[in-house]
PDB file of N, CA and C in Angstrom:
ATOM      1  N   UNK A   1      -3.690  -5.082  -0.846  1.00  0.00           N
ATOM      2  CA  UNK A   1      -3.536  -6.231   0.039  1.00  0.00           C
ATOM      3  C   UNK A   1      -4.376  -7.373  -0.506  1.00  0.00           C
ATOM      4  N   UNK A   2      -4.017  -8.813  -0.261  1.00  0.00           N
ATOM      5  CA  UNK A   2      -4.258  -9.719  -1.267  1.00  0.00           C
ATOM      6  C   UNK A   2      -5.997  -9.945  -0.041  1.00  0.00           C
ATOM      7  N   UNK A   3      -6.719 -10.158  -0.885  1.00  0.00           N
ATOM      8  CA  UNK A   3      -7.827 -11.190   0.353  1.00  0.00           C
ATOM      9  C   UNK A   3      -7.774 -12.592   0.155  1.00  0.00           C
ATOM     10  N   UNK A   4      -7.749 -12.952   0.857  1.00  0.00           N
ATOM     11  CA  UNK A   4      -8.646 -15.023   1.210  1.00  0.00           C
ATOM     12  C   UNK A   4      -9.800 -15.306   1.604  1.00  0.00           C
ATOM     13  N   UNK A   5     -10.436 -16.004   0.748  1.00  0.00           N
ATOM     14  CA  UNK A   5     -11.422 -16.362   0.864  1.00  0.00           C
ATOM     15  C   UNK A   5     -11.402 -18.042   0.969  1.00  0.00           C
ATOM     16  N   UNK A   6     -11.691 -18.473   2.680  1.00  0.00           N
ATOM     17  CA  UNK A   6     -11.324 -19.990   2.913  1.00  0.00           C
ATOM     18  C   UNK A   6     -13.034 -20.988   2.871  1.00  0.00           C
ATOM     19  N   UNK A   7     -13.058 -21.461   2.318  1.00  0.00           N
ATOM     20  CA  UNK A   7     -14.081 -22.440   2.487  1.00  0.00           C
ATOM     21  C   UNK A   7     -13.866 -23.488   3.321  1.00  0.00           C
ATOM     22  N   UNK A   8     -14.527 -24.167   4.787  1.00  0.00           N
ATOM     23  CA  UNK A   8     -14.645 -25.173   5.321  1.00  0.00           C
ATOM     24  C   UNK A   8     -15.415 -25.166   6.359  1.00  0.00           C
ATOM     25  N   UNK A   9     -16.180 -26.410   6.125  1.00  0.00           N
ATOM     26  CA  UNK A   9     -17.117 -27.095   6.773  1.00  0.00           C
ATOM     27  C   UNK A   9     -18.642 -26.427   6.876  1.00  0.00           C
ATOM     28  N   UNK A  10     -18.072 -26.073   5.503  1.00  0.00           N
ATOM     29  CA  UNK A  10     -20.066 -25.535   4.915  1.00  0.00           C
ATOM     30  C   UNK A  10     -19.623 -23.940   5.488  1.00  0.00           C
ATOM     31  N   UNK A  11     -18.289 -23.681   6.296  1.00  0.00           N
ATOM     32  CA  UNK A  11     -18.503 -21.750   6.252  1.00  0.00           C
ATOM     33  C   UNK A  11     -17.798 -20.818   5.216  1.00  0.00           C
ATOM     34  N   UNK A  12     -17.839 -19.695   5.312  1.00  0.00           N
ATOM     35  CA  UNK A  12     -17.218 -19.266   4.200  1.00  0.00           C
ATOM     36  C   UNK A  12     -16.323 -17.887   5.400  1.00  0.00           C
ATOM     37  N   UNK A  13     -14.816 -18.128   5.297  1.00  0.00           N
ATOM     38  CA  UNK A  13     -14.143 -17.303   5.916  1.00  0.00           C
ATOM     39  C   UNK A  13     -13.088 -16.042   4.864  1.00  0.00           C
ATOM     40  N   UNK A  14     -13.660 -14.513   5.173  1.00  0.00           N
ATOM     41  CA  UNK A  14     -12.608 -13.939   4.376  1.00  0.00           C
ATOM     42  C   UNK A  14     -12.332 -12.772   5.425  1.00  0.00           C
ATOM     43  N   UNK A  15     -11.085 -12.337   4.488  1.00  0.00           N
ATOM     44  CA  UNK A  15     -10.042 -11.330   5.008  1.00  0.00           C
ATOM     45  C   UNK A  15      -9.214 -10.898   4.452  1.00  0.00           C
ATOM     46  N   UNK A  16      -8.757  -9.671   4.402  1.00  0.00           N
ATOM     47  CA  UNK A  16      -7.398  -8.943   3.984  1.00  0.00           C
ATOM     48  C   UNK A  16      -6.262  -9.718   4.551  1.00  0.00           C
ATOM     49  N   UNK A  17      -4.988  -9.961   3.911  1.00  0.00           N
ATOM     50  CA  UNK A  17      -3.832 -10.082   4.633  1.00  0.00           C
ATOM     51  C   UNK A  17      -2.739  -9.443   3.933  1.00  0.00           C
ATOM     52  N   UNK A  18      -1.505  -9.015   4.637  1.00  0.00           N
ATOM     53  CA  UNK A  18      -0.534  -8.381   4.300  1.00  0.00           C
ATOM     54  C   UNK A  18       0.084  -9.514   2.648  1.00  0.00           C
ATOM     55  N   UNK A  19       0.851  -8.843   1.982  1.00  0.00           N
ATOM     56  CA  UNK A  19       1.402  -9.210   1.030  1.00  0.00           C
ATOM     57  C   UNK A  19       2.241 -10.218   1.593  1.00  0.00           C
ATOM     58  N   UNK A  20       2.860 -11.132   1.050  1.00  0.00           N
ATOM     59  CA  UNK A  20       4.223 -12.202   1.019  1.00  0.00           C
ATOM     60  C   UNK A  20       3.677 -12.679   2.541  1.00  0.00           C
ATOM     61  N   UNK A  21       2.350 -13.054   2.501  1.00  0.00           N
ATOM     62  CA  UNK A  21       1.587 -13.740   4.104  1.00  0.00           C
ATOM     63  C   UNK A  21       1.754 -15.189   3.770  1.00  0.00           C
ATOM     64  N   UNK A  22       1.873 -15.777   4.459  1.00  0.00           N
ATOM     65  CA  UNK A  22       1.972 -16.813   4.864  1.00  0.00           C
ATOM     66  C   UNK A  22       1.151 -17.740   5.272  1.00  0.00           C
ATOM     67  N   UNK A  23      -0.178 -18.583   5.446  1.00  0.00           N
ATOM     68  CA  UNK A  23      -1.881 -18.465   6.194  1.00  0.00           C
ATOM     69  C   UNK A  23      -1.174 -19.182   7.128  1.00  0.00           C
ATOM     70  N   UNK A  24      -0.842 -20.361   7.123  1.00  0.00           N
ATOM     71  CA  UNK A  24      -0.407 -21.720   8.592  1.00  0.00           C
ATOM     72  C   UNK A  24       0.644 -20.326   9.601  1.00  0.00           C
ATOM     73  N   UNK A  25       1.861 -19.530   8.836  1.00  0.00           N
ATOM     74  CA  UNK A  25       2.134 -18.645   9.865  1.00  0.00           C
ATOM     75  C   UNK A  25       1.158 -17.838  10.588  1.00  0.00           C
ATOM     76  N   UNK A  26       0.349 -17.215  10.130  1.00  0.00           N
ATOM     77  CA  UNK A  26      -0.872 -16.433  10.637  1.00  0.00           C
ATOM     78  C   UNK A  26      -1.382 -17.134  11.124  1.00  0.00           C
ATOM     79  N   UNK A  27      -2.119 -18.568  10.823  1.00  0.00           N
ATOM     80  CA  UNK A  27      -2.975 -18.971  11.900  1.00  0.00           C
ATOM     81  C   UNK A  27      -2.109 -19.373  13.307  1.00  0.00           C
ATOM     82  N   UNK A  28      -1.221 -19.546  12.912  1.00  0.00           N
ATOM     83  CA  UNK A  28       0.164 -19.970  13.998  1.00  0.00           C
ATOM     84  C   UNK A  28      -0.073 -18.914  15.060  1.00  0.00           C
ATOM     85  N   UNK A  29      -0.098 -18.187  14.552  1.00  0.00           N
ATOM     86  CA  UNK A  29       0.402 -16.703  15.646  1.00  0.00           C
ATOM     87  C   UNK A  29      -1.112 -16.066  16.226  1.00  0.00           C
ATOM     88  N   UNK A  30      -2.151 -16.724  15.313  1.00  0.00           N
ATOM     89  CA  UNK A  30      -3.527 -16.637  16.026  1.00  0.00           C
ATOM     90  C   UNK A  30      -4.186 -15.600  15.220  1.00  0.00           C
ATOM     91  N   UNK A  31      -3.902 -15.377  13.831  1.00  0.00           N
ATOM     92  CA  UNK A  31      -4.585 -14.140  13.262  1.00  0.00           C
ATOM     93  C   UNK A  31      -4.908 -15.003  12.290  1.00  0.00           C
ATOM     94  N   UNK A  32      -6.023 -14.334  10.949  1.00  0.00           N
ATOM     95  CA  UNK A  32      -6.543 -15.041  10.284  1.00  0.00           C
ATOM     96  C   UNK A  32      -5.969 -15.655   9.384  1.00  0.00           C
ATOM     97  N   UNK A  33      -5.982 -17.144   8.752  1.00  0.00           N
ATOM     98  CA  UNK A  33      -7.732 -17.431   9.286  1.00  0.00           C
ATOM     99  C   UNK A  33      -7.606 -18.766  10.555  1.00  0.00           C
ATOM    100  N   UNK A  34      -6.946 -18.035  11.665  1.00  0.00           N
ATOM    101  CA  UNK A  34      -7.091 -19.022  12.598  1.00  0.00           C
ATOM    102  C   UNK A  34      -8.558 -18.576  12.886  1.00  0.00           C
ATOM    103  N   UNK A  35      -9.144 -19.533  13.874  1.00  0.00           N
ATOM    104  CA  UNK A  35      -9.256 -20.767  14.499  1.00  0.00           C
ATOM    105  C   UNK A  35      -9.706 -21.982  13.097  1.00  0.00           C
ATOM    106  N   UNK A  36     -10.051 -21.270  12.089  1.00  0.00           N
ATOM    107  CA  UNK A  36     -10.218 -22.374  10.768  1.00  0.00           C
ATOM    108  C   UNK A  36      -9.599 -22.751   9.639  1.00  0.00           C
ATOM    109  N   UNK A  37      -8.490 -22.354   9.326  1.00  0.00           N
ATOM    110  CA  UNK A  37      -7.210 -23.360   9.026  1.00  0.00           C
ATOM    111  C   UNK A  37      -6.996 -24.308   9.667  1.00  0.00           C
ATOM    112  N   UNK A  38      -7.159 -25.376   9.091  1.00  0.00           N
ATOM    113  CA  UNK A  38      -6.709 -26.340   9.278  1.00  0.00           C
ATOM    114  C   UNK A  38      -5.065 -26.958   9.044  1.00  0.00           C
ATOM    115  N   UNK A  39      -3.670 -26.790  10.283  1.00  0.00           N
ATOM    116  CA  UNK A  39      -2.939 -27.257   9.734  1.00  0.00           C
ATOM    117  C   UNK A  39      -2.099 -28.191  10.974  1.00  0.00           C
ATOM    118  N   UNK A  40      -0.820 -28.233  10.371  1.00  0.00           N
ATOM    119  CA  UNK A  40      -0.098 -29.165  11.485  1.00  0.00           C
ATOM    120  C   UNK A  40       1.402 -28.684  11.577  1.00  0.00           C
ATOM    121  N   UNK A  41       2.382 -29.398  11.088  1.00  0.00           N
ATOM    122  CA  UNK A  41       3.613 -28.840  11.272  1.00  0.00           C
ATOM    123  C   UNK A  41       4.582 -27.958  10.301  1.00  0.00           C
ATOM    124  N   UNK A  42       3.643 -27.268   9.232  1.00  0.00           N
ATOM    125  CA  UNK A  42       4.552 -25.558   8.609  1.00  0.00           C
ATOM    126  C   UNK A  42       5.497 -26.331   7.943  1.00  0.00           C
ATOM    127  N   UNK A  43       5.708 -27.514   7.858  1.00  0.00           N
ATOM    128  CA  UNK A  43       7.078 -27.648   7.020  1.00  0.00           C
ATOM    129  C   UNK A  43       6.624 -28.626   5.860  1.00  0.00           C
ATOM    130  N   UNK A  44       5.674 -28.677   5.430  1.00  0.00           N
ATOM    131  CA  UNK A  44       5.233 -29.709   3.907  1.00  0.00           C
ATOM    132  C   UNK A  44       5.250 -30.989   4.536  1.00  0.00           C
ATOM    133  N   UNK A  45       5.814 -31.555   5.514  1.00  0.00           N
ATOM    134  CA  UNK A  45       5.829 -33.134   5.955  1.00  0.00           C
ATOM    135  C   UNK A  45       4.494 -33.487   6.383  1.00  0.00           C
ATOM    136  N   UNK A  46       3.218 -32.870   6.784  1.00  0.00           N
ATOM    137  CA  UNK A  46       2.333 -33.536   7.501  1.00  0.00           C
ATOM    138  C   UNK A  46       1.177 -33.618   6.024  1.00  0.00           C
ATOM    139  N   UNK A  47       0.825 -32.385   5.468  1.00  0.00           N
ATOM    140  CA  UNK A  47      -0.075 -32.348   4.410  1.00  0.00           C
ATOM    141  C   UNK A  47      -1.508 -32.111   5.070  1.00  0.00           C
ATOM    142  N   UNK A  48      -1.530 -31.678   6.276  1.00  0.00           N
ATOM    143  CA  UNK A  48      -2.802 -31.598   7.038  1.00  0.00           C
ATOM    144  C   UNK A  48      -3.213 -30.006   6.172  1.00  0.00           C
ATOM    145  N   UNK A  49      -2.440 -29.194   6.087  1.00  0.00           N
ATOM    146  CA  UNK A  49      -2.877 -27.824   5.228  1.00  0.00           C
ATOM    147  C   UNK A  49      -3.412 -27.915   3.972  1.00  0.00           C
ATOM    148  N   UNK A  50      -3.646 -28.964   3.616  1.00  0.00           N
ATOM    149  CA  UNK A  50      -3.847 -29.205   2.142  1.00  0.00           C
ATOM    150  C   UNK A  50      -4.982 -28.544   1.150  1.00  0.00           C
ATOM    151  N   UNK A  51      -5.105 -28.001   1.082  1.00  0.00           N
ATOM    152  CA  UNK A  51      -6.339 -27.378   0.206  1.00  0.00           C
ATOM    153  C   UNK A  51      -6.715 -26.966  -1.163  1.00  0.00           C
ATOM    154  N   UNK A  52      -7.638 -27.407  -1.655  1.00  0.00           N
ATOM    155  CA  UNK A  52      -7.935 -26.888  -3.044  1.00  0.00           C
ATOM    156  C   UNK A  52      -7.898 -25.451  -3.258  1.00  0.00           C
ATOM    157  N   UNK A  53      -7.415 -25.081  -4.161  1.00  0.00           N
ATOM    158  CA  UNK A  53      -7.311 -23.724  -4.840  1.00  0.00           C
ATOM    159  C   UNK A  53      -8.306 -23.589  -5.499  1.00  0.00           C
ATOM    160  N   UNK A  54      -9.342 -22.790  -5.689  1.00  0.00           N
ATOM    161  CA  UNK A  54     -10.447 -22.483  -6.706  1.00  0.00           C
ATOM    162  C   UNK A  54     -10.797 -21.093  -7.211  1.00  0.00           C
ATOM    163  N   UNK A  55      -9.777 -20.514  -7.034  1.00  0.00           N
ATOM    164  CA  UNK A  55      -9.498 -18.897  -7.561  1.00  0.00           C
ATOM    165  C   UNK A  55      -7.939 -18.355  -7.041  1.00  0.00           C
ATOM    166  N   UNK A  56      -7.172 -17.837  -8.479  1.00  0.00           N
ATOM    167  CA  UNK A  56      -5.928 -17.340  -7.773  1.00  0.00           C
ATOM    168  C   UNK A  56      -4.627 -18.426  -8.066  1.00  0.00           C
ATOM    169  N   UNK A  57      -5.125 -19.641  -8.569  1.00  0.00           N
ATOM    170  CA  UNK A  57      -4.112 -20.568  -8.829  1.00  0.00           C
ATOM    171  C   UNK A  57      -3.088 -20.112  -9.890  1.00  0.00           C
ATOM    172  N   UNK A  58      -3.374 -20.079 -10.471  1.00  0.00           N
ATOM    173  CA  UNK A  58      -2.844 -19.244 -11.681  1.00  0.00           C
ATOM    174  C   UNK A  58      -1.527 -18.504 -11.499  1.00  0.00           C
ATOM    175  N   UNK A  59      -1.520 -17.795 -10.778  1.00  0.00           N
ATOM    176  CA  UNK A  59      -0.458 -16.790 -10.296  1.00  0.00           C
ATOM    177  C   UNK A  59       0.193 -17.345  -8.836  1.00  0.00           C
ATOM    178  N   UNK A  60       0.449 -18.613  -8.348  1.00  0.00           N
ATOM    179  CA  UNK A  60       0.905 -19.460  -7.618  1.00  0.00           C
ATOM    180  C   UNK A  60       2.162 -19.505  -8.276  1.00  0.00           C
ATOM    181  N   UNK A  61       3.423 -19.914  -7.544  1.00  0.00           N
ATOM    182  CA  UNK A  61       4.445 -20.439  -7.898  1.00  0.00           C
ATOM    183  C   UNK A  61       4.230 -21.532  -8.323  1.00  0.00           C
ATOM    184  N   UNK A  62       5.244 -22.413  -8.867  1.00  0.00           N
ATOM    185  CA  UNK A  62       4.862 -24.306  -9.429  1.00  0.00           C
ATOM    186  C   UNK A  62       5.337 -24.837  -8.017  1.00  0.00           C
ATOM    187  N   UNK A  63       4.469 -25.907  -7.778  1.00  0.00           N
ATOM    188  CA  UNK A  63       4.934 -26.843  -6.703  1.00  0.00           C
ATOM    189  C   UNK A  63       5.968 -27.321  -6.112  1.00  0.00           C
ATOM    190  N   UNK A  64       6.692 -27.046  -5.257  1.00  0.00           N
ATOM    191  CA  UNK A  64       7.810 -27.081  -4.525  1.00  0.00           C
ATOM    192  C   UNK A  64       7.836 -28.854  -4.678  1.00  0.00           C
ATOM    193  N   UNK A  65       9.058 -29.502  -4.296  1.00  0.00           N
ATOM    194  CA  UNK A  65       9.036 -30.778  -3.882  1.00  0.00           C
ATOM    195  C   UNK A  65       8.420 -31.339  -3.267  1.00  0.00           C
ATOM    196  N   UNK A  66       8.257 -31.044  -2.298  1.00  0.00           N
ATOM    197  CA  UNK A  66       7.256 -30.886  -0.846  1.00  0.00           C
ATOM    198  C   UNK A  66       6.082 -31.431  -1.074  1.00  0.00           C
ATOM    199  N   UNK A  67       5.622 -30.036  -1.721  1.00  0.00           N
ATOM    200  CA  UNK A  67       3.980 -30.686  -2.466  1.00  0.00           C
ATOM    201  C   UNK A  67       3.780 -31.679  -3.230  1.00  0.00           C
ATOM    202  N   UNK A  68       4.977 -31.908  -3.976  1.00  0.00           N
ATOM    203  CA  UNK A  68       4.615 -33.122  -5.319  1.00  0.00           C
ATOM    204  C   UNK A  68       4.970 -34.528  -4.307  1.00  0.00           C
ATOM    205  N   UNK A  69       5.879 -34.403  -3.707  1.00  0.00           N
ATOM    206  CA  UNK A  69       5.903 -35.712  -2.567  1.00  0.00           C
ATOM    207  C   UNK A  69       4.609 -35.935  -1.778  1.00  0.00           C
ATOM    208  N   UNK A  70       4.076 -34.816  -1.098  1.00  0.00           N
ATOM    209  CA  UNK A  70       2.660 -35.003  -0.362  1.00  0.00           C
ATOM    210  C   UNK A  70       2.133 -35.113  -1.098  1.00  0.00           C
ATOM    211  N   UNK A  71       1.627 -34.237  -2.086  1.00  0.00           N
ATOM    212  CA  UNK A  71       0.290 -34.449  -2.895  1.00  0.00           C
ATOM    213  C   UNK A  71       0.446 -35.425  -3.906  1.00  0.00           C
ATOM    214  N   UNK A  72       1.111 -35.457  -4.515  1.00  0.00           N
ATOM    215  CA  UNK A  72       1.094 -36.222  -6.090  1.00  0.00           C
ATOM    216  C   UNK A  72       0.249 -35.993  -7.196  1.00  0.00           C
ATOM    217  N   UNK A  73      -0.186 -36.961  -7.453  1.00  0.00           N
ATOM    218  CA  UNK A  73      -1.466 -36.785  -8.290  1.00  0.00           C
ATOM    219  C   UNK A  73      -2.633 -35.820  -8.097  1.00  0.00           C
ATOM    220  N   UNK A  74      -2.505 -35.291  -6.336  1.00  0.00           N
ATOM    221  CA  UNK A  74      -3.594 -34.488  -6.335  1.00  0.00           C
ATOM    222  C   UNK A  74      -3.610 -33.356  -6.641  1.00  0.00           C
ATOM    223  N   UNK A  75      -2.033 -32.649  -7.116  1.00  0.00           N
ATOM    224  CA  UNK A  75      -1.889 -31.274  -7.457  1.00  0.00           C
ATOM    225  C   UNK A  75      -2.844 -31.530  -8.983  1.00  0.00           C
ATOM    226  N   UNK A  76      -2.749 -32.262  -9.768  1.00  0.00           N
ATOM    227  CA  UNK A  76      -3.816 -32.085 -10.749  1.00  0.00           C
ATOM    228  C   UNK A  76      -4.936 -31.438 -10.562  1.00  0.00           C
ATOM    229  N   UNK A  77      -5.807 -31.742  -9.217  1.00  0.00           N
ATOM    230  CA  UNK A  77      -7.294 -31.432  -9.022  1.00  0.00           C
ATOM    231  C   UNK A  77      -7.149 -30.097  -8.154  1.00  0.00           C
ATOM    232  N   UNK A  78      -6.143 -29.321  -8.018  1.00  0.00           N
ATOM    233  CA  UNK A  78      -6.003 -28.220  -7.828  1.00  0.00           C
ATOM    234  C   UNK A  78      -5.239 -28.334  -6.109  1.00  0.00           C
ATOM    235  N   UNK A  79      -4.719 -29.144  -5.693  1.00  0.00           N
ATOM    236  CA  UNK A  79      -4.431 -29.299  -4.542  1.00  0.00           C
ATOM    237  C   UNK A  79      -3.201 -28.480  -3.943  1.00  0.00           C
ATOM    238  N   UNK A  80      -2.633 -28.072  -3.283  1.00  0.00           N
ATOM    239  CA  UNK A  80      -1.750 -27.472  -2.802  1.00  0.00           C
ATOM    240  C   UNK A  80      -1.888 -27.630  -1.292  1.00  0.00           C
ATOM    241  N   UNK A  81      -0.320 -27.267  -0.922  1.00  0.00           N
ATOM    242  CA  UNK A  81       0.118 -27.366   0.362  1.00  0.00           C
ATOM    243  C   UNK A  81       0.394 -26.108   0.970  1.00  0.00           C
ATOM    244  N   UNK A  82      -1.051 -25.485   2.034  1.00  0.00           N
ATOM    245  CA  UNK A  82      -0.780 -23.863   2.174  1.00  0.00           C
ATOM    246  C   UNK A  82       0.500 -23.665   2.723  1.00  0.00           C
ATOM    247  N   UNK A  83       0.906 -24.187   3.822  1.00  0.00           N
ATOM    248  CA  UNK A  83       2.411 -24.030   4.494  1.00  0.00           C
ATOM    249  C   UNK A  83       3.471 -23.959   3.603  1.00  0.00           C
ATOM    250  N   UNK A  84       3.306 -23.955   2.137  1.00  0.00           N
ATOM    251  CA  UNK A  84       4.589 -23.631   1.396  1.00  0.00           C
ATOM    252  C   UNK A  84       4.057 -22.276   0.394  1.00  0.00           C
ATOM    253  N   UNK A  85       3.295 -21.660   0.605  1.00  0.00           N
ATOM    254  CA  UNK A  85       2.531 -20.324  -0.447  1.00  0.00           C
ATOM    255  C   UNK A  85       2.962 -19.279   0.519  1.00  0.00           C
ATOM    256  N   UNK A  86       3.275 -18.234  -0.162  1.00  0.00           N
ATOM    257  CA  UNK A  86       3.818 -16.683   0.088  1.00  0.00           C
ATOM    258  C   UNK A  86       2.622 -16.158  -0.808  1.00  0.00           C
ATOM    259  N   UNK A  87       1.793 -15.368  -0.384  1.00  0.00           N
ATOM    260  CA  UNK A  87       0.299 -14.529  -0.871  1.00  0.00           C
ATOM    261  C   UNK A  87       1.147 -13.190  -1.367  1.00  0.00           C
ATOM    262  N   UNK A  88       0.516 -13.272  -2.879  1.00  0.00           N
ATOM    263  CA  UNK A  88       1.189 -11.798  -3.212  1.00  0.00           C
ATOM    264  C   UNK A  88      -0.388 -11.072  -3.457  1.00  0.00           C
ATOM    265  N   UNK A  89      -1.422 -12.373  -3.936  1.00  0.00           N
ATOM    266  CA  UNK A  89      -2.378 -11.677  -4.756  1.00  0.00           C
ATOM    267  C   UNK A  89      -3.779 -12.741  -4.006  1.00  0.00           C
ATOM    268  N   UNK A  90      -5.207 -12.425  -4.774  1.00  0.00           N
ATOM    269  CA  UNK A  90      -5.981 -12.751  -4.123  1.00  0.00           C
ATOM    270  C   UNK A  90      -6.135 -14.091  -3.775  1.00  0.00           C
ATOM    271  N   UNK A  91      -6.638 -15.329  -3.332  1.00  0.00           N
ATOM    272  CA  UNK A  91      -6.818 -16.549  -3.061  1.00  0.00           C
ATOM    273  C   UNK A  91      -7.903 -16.775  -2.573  1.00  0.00           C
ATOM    274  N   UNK A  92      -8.754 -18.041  -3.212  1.00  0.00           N
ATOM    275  CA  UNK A  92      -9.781 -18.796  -2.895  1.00  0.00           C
ATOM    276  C   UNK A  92      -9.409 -20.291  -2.529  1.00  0.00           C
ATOM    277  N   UNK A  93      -9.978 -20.681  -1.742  1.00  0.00           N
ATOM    278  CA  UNK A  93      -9.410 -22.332  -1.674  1.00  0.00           C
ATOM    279  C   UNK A  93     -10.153 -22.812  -0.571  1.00  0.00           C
ATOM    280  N   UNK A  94     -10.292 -24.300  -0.634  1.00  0.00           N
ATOM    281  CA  UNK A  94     -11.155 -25.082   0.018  1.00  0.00           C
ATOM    282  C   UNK A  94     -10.611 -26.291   1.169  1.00  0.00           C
ATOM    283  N   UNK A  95     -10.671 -26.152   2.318  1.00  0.00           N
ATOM    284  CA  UNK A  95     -10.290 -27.531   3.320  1.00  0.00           C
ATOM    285  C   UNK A  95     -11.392 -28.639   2.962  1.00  0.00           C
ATOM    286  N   UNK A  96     -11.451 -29.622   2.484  1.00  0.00           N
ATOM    287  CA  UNK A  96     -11.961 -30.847   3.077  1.00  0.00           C
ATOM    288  C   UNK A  96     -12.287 -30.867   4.569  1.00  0.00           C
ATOM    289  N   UNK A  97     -13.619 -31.523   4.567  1.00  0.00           N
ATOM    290  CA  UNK A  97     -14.051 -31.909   6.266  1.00  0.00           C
ATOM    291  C   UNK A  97     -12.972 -32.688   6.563  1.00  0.00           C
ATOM    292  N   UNK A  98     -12.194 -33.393   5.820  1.00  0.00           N
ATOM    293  CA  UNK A  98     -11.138 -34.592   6.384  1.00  0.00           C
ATOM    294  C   UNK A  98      -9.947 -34.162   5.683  1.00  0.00           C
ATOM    295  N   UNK A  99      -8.600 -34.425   6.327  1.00  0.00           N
ATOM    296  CA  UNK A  99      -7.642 -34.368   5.906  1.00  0.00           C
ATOM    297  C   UNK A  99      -7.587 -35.412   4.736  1.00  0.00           C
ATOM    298  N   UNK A 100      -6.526 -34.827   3.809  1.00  0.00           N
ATOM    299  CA  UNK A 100      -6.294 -36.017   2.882  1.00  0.00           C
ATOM    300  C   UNK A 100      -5.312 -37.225   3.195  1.00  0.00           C
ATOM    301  N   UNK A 101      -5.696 -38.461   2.979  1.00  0.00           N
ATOM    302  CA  UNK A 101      -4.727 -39.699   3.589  1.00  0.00           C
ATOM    303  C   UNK A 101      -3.508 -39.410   2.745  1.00  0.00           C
ATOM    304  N   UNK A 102      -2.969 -39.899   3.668  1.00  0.00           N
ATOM    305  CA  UNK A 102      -1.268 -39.770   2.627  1.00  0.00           C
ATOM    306  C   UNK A 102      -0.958 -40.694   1.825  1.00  0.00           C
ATOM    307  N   UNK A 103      -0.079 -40.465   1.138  1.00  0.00           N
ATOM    308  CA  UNK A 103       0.034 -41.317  -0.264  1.00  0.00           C
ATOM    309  C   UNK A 103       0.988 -42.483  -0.144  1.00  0.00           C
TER     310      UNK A 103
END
Protein backbone atom coordinates (compact mmCIF):
# COMPACT_ATOMS: atom_id res chain seq x y z
CA UNK A 1 0.00 0.00 0.00
CA UNK A 2 1.38 3.31 -1.24
CA UNK A 3 2.01 5.94 1.96
CA UNK A 4 1.64 9.93 1.86
CA UNK A 5 3.45 11.91 3.41
CA UNK A 6 1.60 15.64 3.31
CA UNK A 7 3.43 18.66 4.46
CA UNK A 8 1.32 21.85 5.58
CA UNK A 9 1.46 24.57 7.70
CA UNK A 10 4.70 23.62 9.47
CA UNK A 11 2.83 19.80 10.17
CA UNK A 12 3.88 16.78 8.83
CA UNK A 13 0.79 14.33 7.98
CA UNK A 14 1.30 10.48 7.01
CA UNK A 15 -0.59 7.39 6.17
CA UNK A 16 -1.16 4.24 4.30
CA UNK A 17 -3.74 4.44 1.52
CA UNK A 18 -5.27 1.87 -0.70
CA UNK A 19 -3.69 1.62 -4.24
CA UNK A 20 -5.36 3.68 -7.38
CA UNK A 21 -6.47 6.34 -4.14
CA UNK A 22 -7.41 9.26 -4.99
CA UNK A 23 -6.39 12.10 -1.78
CA UNK A 24 -9.30 15.15 -2.65
CA UNK A 25 -11.69 11.72 -2.97
CA UNK A 26 -10.56 10.57 0.48
CA UNK A 27 -10.50 13.75 2.01
CA UNK A 28 -14.03 14.15 0.40
CA UNK A 29 -15.42 11.24 2.13
CA UNK A 30 -13.52 12.32 5.42
CA UNK A 31 -10.57 9.82 5.52
CA UNK A 32 -7.03 10.76 5.15
CA UNK A 33 -5.61 13.20 4.78
CA UNK A 34 -8.76 15.04 5.58
CA UNK A 35 -9.16 17.58 7.75
CA UNK A 36 -5.59 18.80 5.97
CA UNK A 37 -5.87 18.64 2.37
CA UNK A 38 -6.45 21.37 1.19
CA UNK A 39 -8.98 21.27 -1.79
CA UNK A 40 -12.09 22.57 -3.65
CA UNK A 41 -13.99 21.21 -6.55
CA UNK A 42 -12.22 17.43 -7.70
CA UNK A 43 -12.40 18.47 -11.19
CA UNK A 44 -8.85 20.46 -12.09
CA UNK A 45 -10.98 23.86 -12.51
CA UNK A 46 -10.30 25.44 -9.08
CA UNK A 47 -6.36 24.50 -8.51
CA UNK A 48 -6.97 24.94 -4.72
CA UNK A 49 -5.32 21.11 -4.46
CA UNK A 50 -2.26 22.21 -5.82
CA UNK A 51 0.80 20.87 -4.36
CA UNK A 52 4.39 20.35 -4.72
CA UNK A 53 5.62 16.90 -5.19
CA UNK A 54 8.97 16.30 -3.38
CA UNK A 55 9.25 12.50 -3.46
CA UNK A 56 7.46 10.01 -5.86
CA UNK A 57 7.21 12.41 -8.86
CA UNK A 58 8.89 10.37 -10.99
CA UNK A 59 6.47 7.59 -11.32
CA UNK A 60 3.41 10.16 -11.77
CA UNK A 61 1.62 10.07 -14.98
CA UNK A 62 2.53 13.39 -17.35
CA UNK A 63 0.16 16.20 -16.72
CA UNK A 64 -3.26 15.97 -17.85
CA UNK A 65 -4.60 19.24 -19.62
CA UNK A 66 -6.10 20.29 -16.61
CA UNK A 67 -2.91 20.76 -14.88
CA UNK A 68 -0.99 22.46 -17.69
CA UNK A 69 -4.07 24.98 -18.01
CA UNK A 70 -4.04 25.54 -14.06
CA UNK A 71 -0.60 25.28 -13.42
CA UNK A 72 1.53 26.25 -16.34
CA UNK A 73 4.78 27.16 -15.72
CA UNK A 74 4.43 25.86 -12.28
CA UNK A 75 4.49 22.17 -13.21
CA UNK A 76 8.27 22.97 -13.75
CA UNK A 77 8.83 23.57 -9.90
CA UNK A 78 7.21 20.35 -9.25
CA UNK A 79 3.58 21.44 -9.02
CA UNK A 80 0.69 19.23 -9.59
CA UNK A 81 -2.97 19.10 -9.30
CA UNK A 82 -3.85 16.30 -6.51
CA UNK A 83 -7.57 15.94 -7.79
CA UNK A 84 -6.23 14.48 -11.05
CA UNK A 85 -3.45 11.63 -9.41
CA UNK A 86 -4.50 7.90 -8.98
CA UNK A 87 -1.66 6.68 -6.08
CA UNK A 88 -0.15 3.49 -7.19
CA UNK A 89 3.14 4.12 -5.21
CA UNK A 90 4.61 6.23 -2.40
CA UNK A 91 4.09 10.22 -2.36
CA UNK A 92 5.56 13.20 -0.67
CA UNK A 93 4.23 16.64 -1.40
CA UNK A 94 3.73 19.99 0.01
CA UNK A 95 0.45 22.58 0.37
CA UNK A 96 1.49 26.15 0.50
CA UNK A 97 0.00 28.22 3.52
CA UNK A 98 -1.82 29.98 0.48
CA UNK A 99 -3.39 28.73 -2.44
CA UNK A 100 -1.70 29.46 -5.64
CA UNK A 101 -3.28 32.64 -7.64
CA UNK A 102 -4.44 31.60 -10.87
CA UNK A 103 -2.83 32.27 -13.94
Amino acid sequence: MPTVVLHRGGQVYRDEVKENTNLVVRAGIKQFPFPNLRYGCGMGKCAKCASRIIKGAELLPAPNWKEKKQLGPRLDEGYRLVCQLWLNHDLELVQDDKPLEPL
